[in-house]
Protein backbone atom coordinates (compact mmCIF):
# COMPACT_ATOMS: atom_id res chain seq x y z
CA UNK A 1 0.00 0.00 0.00
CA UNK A 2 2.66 2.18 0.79
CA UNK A 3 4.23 1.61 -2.46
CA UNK A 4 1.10 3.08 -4.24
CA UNK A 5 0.91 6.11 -2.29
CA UNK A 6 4.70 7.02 -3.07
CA UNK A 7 4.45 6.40 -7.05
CA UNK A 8 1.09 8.35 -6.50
CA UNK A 9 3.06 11.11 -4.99
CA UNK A 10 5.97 11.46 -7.37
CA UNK A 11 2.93 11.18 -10.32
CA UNK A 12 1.49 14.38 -9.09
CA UNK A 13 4.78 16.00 -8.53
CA UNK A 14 5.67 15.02 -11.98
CA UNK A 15 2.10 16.02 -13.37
CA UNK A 16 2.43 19.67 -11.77
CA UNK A 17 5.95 20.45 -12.97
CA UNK A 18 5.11 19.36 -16.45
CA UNK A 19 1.65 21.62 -16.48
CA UNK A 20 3.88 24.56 -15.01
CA UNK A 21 6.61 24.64 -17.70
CA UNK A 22 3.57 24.04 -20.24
CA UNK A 23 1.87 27.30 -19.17
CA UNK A 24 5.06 29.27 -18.75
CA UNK A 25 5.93 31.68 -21.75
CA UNK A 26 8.71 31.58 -24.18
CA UNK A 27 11.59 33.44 -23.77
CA UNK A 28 11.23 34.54 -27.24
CA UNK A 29 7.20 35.94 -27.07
CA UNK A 30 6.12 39.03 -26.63
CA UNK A 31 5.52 40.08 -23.15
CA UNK A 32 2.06 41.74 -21.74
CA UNK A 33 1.74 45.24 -22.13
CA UNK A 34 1.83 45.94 -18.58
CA UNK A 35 5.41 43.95 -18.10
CA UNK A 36 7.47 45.70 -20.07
CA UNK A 37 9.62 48.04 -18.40
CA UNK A 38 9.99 50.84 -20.88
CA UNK A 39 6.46 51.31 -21.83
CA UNK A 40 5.06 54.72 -21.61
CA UNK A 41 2.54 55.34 -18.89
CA UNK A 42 -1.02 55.06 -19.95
CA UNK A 43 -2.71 58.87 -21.43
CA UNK A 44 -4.69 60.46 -18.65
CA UNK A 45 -8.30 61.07 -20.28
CA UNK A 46 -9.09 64.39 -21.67
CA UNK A 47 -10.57 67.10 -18.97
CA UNK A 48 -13.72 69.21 -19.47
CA UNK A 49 -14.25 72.84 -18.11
CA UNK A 50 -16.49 72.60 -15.28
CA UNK A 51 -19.33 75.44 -15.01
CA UNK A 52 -21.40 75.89 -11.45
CA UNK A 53 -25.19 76.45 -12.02
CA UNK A 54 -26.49 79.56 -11.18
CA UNK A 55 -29.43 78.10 -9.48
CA UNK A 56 -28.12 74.96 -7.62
CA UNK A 57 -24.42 74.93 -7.63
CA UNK A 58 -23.95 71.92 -9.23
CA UNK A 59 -20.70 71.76 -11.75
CA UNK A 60 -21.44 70.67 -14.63
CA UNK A 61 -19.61 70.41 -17.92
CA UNK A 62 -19.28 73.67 -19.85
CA UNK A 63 -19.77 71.97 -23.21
CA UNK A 64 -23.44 71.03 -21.51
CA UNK A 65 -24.47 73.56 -19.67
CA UNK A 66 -26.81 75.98 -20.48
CA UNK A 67 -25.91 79.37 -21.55
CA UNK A 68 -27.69 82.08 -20.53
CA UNK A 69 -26.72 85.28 -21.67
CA UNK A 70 -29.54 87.82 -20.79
CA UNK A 71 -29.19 90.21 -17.73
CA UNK A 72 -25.90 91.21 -15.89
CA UNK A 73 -23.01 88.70 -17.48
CA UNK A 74 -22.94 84.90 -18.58
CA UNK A 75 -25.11 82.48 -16.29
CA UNK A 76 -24.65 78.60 -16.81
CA UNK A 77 -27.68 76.08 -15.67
CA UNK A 78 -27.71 72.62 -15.58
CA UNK A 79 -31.42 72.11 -16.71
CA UNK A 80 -34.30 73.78 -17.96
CA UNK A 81 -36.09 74.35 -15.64
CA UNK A 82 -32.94 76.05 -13.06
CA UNK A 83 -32.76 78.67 -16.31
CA UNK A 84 -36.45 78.93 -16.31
CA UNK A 85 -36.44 79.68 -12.06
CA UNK A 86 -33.63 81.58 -12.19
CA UNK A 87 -30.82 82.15 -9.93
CA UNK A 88 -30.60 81.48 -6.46
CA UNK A 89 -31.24 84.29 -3.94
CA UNK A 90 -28.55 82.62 -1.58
C-alpha cells in the first residue's frame, strides 16, 4: 500500500511540474503590455471645463451647460427648468 501512495506522490509531482513549464511563456514571445519596463505610462483622459449652475451649484460640464446670456453677465444652468427659475437668492 505504501508503495502506491509514493508512485502516486511522485505522479502528481511530476504532473504539476510538467503543467507549469507548459503554461510558462517563451523566452522569445512578446511580453504583456503591462510587463514591459519601458512602456510609456497610460494617457490620462481628456478634462472638461467645469461650469457651477447659477441656481443649484452643481458643476457641470461647460460643453453642456446651459448658456444664458440675458441680464448682468454669462449664467450657466444645468437644466431647464434652473434657467427657467432663475438664480438662487442665496
Amino acid at each position: 500500500m505504501a508503495r502506491f501512495l509514493f508512485f502516486g506522490l511522485i505522479a502528481l509531482v511530476v504532473w504539476l511540474i510538467w503543467k507549469k513549464l507548459l503554461n510558462r511563456p517563451s523566452a522569445g514571445g512578446a511580453q504583456p503590455p503591462a510587463e514591459r519596463p519601458n512602456a510609456p505610462p497610460p494617457a490620462a483622459p481628456p478634462t472638461a471645463d467645469m461650469v457651477p449652475c447659477a441656481h443649484c451649484g452643481l458643476h457641470v460640464p461647460a460643453q453642456e451647460a446651459i448658456r444664458d446670456e440675458s441680464g448682468s453677465g454669462i449664467r450657466h444652468y444645468c437644466c431647464p427648468e434652473h434657467q427657467r427659475r432663475g438664480p438662487s437668492a442665496g
